[in-house]
Protein backbone atom coordinates (compact mmCIF):
# COMPACT_ATOMS: atom_id res chain seq x y z
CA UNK A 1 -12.51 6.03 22.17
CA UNK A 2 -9.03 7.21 20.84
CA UNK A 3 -9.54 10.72 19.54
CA UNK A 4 -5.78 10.13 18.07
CA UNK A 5 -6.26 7.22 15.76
CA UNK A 6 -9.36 8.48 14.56
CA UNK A 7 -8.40 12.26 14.06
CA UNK A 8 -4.81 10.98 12.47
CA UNK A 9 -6.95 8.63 9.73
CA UNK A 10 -9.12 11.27 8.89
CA UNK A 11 -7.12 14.02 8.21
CA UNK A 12 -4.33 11.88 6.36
CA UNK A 13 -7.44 10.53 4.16
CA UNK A 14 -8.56 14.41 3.59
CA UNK A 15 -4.97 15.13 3.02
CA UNK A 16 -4.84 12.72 0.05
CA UNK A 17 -8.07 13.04 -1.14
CA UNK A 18 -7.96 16.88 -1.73
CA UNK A 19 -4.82 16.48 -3.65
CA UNK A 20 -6.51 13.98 -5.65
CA UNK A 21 -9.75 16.51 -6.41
CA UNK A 22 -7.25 19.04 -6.86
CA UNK A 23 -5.55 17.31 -9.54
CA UNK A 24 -8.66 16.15 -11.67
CA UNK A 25 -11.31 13.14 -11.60
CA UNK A 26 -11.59 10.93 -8.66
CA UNK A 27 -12.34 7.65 -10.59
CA UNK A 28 -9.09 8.01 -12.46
CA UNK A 29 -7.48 6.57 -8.87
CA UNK A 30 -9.36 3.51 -8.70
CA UNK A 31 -8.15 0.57 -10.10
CA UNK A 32 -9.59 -2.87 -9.43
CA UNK A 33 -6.28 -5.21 -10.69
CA UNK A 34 -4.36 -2.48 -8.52
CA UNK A 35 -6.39 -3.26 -5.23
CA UNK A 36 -5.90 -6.65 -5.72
CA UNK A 37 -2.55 -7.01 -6.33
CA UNK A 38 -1.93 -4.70 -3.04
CA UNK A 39 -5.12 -5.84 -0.57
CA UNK A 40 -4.41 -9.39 -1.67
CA UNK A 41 -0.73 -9.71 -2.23
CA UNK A 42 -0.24 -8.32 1.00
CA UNK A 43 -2.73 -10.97 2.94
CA UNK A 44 -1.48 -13.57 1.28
CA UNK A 45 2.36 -12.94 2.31
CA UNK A 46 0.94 -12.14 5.70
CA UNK A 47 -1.03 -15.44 6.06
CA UNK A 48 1.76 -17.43 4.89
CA UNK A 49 3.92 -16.14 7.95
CA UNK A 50 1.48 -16.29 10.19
CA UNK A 51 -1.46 -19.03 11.28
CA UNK A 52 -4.84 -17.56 9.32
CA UNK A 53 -6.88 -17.81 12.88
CA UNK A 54 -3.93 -15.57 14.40
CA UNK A 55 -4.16 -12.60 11.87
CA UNK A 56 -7.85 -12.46 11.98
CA UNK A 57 -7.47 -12.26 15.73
CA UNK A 58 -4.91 -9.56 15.58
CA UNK A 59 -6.93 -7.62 12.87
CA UNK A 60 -9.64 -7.80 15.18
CA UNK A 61 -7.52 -6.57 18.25
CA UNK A 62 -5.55 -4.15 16.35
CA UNK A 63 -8.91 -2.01 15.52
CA UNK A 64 -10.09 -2.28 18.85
CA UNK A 65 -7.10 -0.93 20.43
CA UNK A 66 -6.68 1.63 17.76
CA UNK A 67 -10.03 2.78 18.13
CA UNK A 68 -10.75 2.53 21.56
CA UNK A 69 -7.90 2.29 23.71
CA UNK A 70 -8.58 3.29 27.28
CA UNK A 71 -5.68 4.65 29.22
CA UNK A 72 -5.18 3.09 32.95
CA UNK A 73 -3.22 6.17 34.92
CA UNK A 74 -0.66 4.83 37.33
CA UNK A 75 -1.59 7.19 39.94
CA UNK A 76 -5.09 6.19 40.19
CA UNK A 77 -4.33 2.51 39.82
CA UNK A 78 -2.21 3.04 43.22
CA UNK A 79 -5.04 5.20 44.74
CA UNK A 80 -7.62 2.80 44.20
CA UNK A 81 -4.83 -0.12 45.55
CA UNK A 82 -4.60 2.09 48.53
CA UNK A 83 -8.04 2.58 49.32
CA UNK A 84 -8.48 -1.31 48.99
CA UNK A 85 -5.94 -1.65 51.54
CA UNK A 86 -7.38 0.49 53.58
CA UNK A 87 -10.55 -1.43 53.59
CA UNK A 88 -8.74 -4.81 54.08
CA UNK A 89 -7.41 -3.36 57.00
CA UNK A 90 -10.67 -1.98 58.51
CA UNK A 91 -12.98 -4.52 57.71
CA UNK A 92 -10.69 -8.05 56.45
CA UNK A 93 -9.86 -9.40 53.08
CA UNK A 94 -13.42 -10.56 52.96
CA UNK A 95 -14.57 -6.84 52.75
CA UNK A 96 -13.30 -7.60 48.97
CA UNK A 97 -15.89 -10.42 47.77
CA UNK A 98 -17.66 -9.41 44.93
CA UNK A 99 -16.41 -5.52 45.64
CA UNK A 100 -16.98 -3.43 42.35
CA UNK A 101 -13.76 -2.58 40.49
CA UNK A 102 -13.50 -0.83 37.17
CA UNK A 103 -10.53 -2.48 36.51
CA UNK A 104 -10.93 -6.27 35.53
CA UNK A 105 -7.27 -7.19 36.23
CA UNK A 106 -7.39 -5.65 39.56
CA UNK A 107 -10.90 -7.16 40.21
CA UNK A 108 -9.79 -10.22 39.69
CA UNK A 109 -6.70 -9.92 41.81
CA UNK A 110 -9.19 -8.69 44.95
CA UNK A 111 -11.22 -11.77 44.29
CA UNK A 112 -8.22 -13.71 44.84
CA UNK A 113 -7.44 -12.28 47.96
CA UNK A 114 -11.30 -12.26 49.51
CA UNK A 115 -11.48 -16.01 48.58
CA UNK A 116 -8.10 -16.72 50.68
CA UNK A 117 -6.10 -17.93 47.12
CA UNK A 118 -2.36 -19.00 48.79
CA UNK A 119 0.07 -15.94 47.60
CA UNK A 120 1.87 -17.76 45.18
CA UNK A 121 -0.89 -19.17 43.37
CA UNK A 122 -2.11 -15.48 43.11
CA UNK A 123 0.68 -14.25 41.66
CA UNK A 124 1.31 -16.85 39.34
CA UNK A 125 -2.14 -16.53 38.41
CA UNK A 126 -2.00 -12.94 37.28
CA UNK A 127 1.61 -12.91 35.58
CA UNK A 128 0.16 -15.71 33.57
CA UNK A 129 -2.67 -13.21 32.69
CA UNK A 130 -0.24 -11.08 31.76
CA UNK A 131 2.31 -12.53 30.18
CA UNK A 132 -0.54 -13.93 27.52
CA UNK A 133 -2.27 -10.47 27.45
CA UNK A 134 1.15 -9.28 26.22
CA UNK A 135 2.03 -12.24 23.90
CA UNK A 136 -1.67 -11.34 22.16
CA UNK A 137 -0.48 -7.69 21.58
CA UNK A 138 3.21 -8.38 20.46
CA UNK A 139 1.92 -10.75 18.01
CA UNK A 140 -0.71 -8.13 16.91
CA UNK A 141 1.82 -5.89 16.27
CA UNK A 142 4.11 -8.01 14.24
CA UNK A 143 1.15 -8.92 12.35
CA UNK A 144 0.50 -5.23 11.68
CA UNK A 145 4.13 -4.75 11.01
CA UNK A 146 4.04 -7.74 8.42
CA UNK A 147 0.83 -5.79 6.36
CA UNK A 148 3.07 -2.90 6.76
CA UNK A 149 5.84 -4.24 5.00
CA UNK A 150 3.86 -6.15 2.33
CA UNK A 151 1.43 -3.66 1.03
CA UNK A 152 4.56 -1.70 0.03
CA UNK A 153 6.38 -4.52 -1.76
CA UNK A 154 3.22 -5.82 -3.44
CA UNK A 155 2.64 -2.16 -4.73
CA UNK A 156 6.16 -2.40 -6.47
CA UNK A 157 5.17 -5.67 -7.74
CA UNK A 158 2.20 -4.18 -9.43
CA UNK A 159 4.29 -1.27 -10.74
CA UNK A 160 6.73 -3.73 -12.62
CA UNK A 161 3.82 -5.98 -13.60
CA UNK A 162 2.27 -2.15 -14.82
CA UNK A 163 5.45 -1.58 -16.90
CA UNK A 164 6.00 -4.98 -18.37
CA UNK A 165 2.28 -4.89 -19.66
CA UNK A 166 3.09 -1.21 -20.83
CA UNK A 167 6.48 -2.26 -22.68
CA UNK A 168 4.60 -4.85 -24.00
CA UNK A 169 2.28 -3.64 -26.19
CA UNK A 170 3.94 0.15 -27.06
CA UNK A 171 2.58 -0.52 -30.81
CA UNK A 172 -1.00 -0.16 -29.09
CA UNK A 173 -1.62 3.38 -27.65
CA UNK A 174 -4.59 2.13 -25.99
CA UNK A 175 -3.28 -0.08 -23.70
CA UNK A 176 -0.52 2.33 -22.28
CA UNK A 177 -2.68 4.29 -20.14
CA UNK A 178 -4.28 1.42 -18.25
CA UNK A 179 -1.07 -0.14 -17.92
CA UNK A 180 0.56 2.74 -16.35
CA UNK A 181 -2.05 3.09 -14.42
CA UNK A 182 -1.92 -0.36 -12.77
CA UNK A 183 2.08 0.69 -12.04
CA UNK A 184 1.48 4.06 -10.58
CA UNK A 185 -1.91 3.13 -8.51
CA UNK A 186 -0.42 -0.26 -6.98
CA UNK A 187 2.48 1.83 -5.45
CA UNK A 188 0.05 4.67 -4.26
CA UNK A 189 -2.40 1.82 -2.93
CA UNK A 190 0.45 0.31 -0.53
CA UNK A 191 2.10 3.29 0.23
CA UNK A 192 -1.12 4.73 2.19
CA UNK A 193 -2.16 1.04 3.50
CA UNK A 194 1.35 0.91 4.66
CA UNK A 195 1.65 4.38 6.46
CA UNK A 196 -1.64 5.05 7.08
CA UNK A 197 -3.22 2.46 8.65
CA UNK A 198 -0.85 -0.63 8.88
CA UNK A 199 2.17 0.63 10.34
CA UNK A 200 0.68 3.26 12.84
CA UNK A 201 -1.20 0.69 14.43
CA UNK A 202 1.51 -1.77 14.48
CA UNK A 203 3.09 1.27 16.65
CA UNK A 204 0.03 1.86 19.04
CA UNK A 205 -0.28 -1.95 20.12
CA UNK A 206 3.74 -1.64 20.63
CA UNK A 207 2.83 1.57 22.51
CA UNK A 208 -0.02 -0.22 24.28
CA UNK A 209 1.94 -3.11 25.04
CA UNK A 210 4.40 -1.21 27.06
CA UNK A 211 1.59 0.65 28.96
CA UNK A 212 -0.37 -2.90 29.74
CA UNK A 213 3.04 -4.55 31.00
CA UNK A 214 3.99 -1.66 33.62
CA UNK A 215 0.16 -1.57 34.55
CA UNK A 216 -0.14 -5.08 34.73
CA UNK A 217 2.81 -5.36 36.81
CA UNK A 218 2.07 -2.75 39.51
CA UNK A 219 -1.34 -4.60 40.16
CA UNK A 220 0.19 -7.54 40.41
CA UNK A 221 2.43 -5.83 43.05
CA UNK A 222 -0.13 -4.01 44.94
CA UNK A 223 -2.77 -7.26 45.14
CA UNK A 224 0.33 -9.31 46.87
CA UNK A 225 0.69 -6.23 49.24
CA UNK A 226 -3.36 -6.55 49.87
CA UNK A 227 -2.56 -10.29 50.61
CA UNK A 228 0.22 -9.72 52.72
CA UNK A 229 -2.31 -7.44 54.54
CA UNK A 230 0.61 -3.87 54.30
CA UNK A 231 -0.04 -0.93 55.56
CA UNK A 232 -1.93 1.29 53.10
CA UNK A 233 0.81 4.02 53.20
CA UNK A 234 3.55 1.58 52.84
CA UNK A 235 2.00 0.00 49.91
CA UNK A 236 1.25 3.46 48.47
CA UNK A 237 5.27 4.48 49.09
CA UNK A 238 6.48 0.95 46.93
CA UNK A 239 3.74 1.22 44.16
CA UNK A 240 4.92 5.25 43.55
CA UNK A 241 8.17 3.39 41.69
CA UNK A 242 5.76 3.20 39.02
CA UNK A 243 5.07 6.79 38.45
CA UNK A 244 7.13 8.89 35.86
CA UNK A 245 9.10 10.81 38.29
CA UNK A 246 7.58 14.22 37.11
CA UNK A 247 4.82 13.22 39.17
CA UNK A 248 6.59 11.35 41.89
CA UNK A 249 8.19 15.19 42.33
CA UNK A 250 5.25 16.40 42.13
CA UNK A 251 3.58 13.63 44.80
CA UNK A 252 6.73 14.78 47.25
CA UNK A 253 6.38 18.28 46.95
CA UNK A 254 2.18 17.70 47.84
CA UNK A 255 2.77 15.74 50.79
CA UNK A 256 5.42 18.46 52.01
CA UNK A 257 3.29 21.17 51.76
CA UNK A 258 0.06 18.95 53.68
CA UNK A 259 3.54 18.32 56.29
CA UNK A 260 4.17 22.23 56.57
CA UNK A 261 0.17 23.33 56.72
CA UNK A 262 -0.01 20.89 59.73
């Protein structure tokens, strides 16, 4: 579960709704025509730019990465490549069959290798993972991006269709208050769809995107070593690239103090 996402949505919510108690009745910010001109403005201009199966998909995948993203760490991505390795080299790439992996995308890449897949079909087998894995998120995120920028524009619609009803009928008192309030609501309503909920996520499944591709591409990297049956330590010095090189520093400086103790 993403402690972020969920600790970010709350406390924007709280933010807004305390100002709201704070200022007087709660019911005088909800507004039915308001809500739909923003929630249904918005989804229409998004599922006229988009295919209608696509957005539900993305709305779908957007809360589930929001909500509960797990984070793959580089470092034990390349331990766990390593201690494969080491087992392929003890024991034979058939040691792998049916081994259990947390990792899907790396269990399926050791599969690969205990059934005796040709290299190249392996590797083209897992980019093409990949490459669609990331094709789902970047469309997510435009699709996020597109509510982002709707909700926004729709509440601006609603504020001049507000004002126009407003200037309208000025010789009834009556109707000026609704009116305005249908203008004021609309642009509150897609202001906090927009930067509250749309265009964060948008951001985490770009965010999540960039995480999946370097991922992604180190186990593709480190099942072709297991194929090519490398040395555990050599496939552990290539697959340290990866690392943010804080911790490769940090990885050097470990193995030259284990060097120095022995």
């Amino acid at each position: 579960m993403d402690i972020a996402t969920i600790a970010g949505i709350i406390a924007g919510s709280a933010v807004v709704a305390v100002a709201i108690l704070m200022g007087g009745d709660v019911g005088t910010f909800v507004n039915v025509p308001s809500i739909l001109i923003v929630v249904g403005g918005g989804f229409a201009a998004t599922v006229i730019r988009f295919p209608l199966k696509n957005v539900f998909q993305a709305l779908v995948l957007g809360g589930k990465i929001a909500f509960t993203h797990k984070h793959t760490d580089p470092k034990d991505m390349i331990d766990r490549i390593a201690e494969l390795a080491e087992k392929v080299r003890r024991e034979g790439p058939l040691s792998l069959d049916n081994m259990e992996i947390d990792d899907p995308f790396l269990s399926k890449g050791a599969q690969y290798v205990a059934d005796g897949y040709d290299p190249v079909f392996i590797q083209e087998a897992l980019e093409l993972e990949r490459d669609q894995t990331l094709e789902r998120l970047d469309e997510g995120q435009r699709i996020y991006k597109a509510i982002g920028d709707a909700a926004p524009a729709f509440g601006m619609i609603g504020t001049i269709v507000g004002l126009v009803q407003m200037l309208s009928n000025m010789e009834d008192p009556s109707t000026i208050g609704p009116a305005m309030a249908v203008a004021l609501l609309t642009t509150l309503y897609g202001a906090v769809i927009a930067n509250l909920v749309a265009l964060p996520i948008s951001d985490k499944l770009s965010t999540k995107g960039k995480i999946t591709e370097v991922s992604a591409t180190l186990t593709i990297d480190g099942v072709m070593q297991l194929a090519a049956g490398k040395n555990p330590a050599l496939i552990r010095e290539m697959l340290v690239a990866y690392l943010p090189e804080k911790t490769r520093l940090q990885l050097a400086q470990a193995a030259g103090a284990a060097e120095a103790t022995a």
